[in-house]
N, C-alpha and C. Protein backbone atom coordinates (compact mmCIF):
# COMPACT_ATOMS: atom_id res chain seq x y z
N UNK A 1 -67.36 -20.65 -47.54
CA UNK A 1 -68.76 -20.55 -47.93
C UNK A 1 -69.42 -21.91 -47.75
N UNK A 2 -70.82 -21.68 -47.33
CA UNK A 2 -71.40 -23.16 -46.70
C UNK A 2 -71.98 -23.80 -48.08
N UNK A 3 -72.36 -24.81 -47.93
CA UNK A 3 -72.88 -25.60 -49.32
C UNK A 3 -74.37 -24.92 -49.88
N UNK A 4 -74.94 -24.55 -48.86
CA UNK A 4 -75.94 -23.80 -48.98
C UNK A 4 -75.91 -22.53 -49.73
N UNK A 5 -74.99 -22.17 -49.22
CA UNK A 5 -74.46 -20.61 -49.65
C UNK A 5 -74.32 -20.84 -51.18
N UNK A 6 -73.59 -21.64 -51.65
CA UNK A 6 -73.05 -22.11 -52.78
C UNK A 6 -74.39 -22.41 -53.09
N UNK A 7 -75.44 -23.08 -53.25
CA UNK A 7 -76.71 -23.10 -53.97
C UNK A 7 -77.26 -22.12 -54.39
N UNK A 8 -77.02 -21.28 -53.01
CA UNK A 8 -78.27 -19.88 -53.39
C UNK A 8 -77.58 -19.23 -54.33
N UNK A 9 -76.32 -19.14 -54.29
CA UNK A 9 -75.35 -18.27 -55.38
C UNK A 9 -75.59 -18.90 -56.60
N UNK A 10 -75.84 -20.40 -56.85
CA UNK A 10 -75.49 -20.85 -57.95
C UNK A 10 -77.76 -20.82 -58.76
N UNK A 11 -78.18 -20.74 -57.60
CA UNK A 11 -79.31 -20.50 -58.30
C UNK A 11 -79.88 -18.64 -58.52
N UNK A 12 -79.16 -18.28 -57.59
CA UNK A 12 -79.86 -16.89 -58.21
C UNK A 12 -78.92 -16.18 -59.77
N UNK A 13 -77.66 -16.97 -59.95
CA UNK A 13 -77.34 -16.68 -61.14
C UNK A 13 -78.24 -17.22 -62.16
N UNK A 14 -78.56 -18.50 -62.14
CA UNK A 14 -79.69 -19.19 -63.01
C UNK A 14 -81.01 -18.34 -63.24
N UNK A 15 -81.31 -17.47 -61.99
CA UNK A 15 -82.49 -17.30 -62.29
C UNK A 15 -82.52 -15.70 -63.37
N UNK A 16 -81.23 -15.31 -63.02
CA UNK A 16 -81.01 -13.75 -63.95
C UNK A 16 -80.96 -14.36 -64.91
N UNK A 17 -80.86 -15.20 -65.50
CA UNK A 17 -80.37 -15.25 -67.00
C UNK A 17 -81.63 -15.77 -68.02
N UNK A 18 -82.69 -15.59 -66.73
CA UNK A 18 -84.40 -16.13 -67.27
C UNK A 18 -84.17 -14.81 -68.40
N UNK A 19 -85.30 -15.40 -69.93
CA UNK A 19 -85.62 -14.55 -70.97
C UNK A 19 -86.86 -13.95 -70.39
N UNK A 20 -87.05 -12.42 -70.47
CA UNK A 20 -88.46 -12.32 -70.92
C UNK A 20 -89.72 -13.47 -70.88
N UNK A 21 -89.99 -14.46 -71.84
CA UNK A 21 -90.52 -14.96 -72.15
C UNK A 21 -90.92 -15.56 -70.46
N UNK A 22 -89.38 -16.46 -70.11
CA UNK A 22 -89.59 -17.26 -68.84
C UNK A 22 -90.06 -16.14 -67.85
N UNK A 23 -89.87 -15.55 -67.34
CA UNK A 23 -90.26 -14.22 -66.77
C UNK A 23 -92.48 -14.07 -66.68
N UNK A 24 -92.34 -13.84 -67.76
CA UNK A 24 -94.13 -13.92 -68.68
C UNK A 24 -94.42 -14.84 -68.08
N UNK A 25 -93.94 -16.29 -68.31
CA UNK A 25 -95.00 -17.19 -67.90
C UNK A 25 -95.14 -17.71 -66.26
N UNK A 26 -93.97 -17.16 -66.03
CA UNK A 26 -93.86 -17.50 -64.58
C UNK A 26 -94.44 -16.43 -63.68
N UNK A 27 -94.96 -15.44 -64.05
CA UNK A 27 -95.81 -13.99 -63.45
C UNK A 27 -97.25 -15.00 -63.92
N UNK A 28 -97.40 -15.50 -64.93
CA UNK A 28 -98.86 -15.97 -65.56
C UNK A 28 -99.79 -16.94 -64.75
N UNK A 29 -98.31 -17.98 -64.53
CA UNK A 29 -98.21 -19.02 -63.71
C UNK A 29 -99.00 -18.74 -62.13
N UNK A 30 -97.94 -17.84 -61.58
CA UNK A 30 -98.29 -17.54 -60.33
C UNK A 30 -100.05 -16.99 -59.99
N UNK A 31 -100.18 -15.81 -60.58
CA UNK A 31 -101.30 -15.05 -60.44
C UNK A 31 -102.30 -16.33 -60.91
N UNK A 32 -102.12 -17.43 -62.23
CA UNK A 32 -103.35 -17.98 -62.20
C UNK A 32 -104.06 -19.07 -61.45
N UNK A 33 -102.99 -19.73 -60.71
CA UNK A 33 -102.69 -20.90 -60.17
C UNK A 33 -103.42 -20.18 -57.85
N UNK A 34 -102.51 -18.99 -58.38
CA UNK A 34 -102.65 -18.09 -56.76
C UNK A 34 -103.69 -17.33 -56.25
N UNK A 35 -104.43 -16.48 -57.59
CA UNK A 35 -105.48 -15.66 -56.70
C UNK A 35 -106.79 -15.91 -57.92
N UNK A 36 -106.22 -15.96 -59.42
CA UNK A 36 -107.20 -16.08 -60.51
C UNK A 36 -108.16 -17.39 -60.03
N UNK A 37 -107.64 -18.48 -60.44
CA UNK A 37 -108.35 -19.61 -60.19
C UNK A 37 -108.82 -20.11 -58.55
N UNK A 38 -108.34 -19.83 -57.62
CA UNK A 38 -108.96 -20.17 -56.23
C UNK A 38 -109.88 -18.66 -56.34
N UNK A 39 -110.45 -17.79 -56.76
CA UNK A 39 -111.09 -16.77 -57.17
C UNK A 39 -112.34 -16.98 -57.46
N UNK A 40 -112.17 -18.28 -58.60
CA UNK A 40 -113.33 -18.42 -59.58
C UNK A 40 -113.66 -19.76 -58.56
N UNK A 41 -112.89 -20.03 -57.96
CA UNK A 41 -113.77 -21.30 -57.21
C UNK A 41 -114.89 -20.66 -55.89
N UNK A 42 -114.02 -20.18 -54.99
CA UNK A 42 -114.54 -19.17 -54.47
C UNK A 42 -115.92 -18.83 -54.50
N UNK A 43 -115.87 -18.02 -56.02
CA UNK A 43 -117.30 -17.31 -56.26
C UNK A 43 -118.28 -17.98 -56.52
N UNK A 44 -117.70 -19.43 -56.88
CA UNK A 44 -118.47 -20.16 -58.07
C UNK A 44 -119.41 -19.90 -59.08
N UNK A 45 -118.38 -19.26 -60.20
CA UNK A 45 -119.06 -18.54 -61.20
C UNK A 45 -117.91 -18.76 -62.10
N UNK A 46 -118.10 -18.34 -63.24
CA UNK A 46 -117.15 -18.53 -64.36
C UNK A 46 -116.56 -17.27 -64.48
N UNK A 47 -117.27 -15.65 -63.84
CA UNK A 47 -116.61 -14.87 -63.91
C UNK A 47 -116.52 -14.02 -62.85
N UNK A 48 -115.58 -12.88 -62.78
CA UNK A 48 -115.67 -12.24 -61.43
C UNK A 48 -115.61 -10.40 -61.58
N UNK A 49 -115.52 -9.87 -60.59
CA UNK A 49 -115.52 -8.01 -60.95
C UNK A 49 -113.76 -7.77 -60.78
N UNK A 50 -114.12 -6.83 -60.97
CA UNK A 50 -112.90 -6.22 -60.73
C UNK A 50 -112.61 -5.53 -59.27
N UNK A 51 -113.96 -5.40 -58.68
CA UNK A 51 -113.47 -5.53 -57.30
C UNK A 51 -112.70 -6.26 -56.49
N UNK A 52 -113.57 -7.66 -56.76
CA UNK A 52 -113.58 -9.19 -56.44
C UNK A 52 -111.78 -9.56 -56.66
N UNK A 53 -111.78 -8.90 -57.23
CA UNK A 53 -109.66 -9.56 -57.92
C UNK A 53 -108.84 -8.73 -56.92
N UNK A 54 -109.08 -6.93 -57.33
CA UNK A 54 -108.48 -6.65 -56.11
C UNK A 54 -108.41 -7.26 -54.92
N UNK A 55 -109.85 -7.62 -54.02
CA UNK A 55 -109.51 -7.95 -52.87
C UNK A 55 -108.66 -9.01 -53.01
N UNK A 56 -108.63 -10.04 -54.00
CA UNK A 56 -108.18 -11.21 -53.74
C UNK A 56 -106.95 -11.33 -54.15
N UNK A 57 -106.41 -10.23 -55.28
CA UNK A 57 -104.93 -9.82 -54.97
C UNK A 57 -104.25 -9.39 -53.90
N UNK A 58 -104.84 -8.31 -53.23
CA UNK A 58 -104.48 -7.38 -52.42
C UNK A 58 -104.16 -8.43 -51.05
N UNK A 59 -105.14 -9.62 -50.84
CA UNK A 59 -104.70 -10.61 -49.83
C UNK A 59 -103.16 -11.30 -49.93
N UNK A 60 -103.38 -12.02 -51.41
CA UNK A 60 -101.86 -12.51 -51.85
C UNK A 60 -100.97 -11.56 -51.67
N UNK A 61 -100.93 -10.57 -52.44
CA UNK A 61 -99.99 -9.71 -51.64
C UNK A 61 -99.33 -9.78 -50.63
N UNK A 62 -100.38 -9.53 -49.73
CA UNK A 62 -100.14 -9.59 -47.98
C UNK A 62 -99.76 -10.48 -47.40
N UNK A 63 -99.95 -11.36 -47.92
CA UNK A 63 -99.53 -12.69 -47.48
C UNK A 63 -98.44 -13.46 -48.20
N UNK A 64 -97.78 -13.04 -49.26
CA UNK A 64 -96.79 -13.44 -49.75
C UNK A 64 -95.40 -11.90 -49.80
N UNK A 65 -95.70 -10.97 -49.21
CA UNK A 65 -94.86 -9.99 -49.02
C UNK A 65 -94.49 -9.55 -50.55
N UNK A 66 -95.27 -8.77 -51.32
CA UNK A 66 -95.32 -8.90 -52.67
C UNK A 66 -95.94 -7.46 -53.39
N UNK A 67 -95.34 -7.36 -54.43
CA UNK A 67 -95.68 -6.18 -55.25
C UNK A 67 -96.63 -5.97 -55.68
N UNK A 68 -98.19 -5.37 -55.91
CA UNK A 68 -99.13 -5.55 -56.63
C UNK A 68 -98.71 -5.33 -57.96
N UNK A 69 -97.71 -4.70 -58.32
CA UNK A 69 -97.26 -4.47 -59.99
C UNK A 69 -96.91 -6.04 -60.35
N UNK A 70 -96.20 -6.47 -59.98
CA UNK A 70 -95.68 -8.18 -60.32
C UNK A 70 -97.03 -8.71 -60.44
N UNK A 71 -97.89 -8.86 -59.82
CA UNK A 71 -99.19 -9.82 -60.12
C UNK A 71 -100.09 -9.33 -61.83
N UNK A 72 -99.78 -7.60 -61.29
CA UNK A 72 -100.55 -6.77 -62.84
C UNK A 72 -100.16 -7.43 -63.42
N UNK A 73 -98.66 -7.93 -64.12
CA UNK A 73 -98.03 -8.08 -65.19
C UNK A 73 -98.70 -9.53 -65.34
N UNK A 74 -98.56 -10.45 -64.45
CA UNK A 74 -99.50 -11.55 -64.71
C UNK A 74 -100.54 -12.51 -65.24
N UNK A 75 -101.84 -11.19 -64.46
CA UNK A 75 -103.23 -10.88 -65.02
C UNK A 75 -103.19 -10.21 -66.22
N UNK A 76 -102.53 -9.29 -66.47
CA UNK A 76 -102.97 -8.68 -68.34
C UNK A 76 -102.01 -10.05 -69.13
N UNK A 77 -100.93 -10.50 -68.56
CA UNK A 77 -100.62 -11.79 -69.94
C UNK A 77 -101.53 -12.47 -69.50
N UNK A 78 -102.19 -12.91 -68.84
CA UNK A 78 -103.43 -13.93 -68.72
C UNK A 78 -104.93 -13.40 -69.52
N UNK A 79 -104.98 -12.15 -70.14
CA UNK A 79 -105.86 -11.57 -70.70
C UNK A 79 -105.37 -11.33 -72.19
N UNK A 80 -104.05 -11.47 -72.31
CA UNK A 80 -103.49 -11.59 -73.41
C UNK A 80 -103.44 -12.83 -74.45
N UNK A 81 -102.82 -13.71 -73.40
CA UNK A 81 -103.12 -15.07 -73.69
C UNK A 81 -104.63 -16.30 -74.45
N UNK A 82 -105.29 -14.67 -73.85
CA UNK A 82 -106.57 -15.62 -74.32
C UNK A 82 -107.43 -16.56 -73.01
N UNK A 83 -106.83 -16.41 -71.85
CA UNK A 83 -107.16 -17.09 -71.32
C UNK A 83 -108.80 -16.61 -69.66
N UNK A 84 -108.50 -15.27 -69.80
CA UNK A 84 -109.61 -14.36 -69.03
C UNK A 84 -110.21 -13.27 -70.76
N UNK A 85 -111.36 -13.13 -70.27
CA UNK A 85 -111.79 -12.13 -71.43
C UNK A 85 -112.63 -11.38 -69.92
N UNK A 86 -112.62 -9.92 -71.54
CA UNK A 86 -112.96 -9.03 -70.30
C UNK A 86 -114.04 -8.12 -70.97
N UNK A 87 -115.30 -7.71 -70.47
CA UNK A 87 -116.35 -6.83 -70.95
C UNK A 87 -116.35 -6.33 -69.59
N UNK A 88 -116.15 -4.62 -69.87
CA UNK A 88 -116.76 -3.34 -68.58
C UNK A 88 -115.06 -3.84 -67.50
N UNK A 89 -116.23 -4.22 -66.61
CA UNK A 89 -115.50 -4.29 -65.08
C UNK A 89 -115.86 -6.41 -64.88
N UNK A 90 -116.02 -6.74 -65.57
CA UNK A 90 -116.46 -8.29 -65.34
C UNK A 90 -115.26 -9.07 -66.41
N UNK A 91 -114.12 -9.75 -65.50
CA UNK A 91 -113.72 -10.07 -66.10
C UNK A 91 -114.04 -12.11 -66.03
N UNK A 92 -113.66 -13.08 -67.15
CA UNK A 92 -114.38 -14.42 -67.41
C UNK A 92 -113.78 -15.25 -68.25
N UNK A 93 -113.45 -16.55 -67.52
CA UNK A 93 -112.30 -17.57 -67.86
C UNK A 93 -113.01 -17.93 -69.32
N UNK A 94 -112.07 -18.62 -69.97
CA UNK A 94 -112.32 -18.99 -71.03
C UNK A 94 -113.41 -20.64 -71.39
N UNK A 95 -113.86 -20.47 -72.31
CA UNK A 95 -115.38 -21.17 -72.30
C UNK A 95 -114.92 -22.47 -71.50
N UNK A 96 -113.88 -23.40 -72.28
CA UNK A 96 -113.54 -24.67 -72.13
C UNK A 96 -113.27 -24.52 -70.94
N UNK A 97 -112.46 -23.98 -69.74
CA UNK A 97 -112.26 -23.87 -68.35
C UNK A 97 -113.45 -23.97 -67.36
N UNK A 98 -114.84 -23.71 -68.07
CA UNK A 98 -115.99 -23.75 -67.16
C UNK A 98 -116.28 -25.41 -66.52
N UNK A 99 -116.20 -26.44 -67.42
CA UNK A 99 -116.52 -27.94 -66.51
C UNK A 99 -115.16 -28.18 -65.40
N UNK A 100 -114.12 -27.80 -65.61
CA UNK A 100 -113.32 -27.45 -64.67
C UNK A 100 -113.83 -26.70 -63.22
N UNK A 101 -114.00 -25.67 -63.36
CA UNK A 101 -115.20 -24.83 -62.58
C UNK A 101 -115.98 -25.80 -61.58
N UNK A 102 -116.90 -26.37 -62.37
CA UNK A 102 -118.02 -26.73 -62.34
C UNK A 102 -117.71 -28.15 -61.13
N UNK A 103 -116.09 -28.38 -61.39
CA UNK A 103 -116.19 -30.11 -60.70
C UNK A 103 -115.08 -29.34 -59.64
N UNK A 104 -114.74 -28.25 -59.53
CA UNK A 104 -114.05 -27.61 -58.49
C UNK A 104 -112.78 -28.30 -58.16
N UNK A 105 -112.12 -28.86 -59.28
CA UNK A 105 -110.97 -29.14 -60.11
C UNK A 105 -109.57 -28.17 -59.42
N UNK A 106 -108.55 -28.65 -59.12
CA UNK A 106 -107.48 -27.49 -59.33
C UNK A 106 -106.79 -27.82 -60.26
N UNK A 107 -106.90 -26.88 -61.28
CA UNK A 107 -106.50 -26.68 -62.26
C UNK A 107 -105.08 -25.52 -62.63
N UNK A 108 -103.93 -26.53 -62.72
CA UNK A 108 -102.73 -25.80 -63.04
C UNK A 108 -102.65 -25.17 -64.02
N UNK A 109 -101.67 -24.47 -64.40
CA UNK A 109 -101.84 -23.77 -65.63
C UNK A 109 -101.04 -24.26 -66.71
N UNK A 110 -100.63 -25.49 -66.78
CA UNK A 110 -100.33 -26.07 -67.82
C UNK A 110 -101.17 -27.10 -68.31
N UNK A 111 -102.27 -27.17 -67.65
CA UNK A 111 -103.42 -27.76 -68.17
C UNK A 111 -104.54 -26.46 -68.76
N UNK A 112 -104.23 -25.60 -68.58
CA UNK A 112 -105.10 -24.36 -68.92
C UNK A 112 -104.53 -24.27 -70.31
N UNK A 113 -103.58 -24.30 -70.44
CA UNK A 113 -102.60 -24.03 -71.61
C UNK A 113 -102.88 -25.02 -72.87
N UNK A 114 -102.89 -26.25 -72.15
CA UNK A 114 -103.32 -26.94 -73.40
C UNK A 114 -104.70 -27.03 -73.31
N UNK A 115 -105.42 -26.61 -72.70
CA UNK A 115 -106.99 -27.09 -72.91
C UNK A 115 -107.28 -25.95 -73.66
N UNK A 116 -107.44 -25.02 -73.63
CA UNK A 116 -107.81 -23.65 -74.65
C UNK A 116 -106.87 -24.00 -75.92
N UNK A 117 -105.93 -24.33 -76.15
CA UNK A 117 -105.43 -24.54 -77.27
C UNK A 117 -105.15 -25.31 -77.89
N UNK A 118 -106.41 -26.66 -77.52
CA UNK A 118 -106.75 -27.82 -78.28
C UNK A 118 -107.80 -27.51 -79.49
N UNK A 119 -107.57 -28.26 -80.52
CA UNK A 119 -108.71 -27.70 -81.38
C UNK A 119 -109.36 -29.49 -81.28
N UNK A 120 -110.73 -28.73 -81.16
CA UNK A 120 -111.99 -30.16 -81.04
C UNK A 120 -112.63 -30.03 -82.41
């Protein structure tokens, strides 16, 4: 077995033994970092439709050879989280994320994480 071989073996055991939890944030991760936030830059708006996501899932998708169910799971913990709110069909990042927005920032999601859950 090549040394390589031996990596991939020794990391895809690592990666089964992810909890739930790691799982969650790394679906959260992806979708917000991948289609959520280059989304809202995009539109330049703080919020977007629900059209607007499809298409811009449905691209990632395509271009990353990918499940649209894996991204779902994503976007609703990102609506869970607190971090998209949603009225009708318009869904809209959370208040503090807008000067972010605004300076067309890329914004990871471990800066999302602590900025909504700073208390000022």
């Amino acid at each position: 077995m090549t040394t390589a071989a031996v990596e991939d073996a020794k990391k895809e055991r690592r990666s089964r033994r992810k909890g739930k939890h790691a799982y969650s944030t790394e679906n959260r991760r992806m979708v917000w970092e991948n289609v959520v936030w280059p989304l809202i830059l995009k539109v330049n708006r703080s919020y977007f439709t629900l059209k607007e996501y499809h298409a811009k899932r449905d691209e990632f998708c395509r271009l990353n050879n990918m499940r649209p169910s894996k991204v779902a799971g994503g976007f609703v913990s990102l609506l869970v989280k607190g971090i998209l709110g949603r009225e009708k069909n318009i869904y809209s990042i959370h208040y503090r994320l807008i000067p972010y927005m605004r300076k067309k920032v890329n914004l990871e999601y471990g800066l999302v994480i602590r900025e909504i859950n700073t208390k000022r």
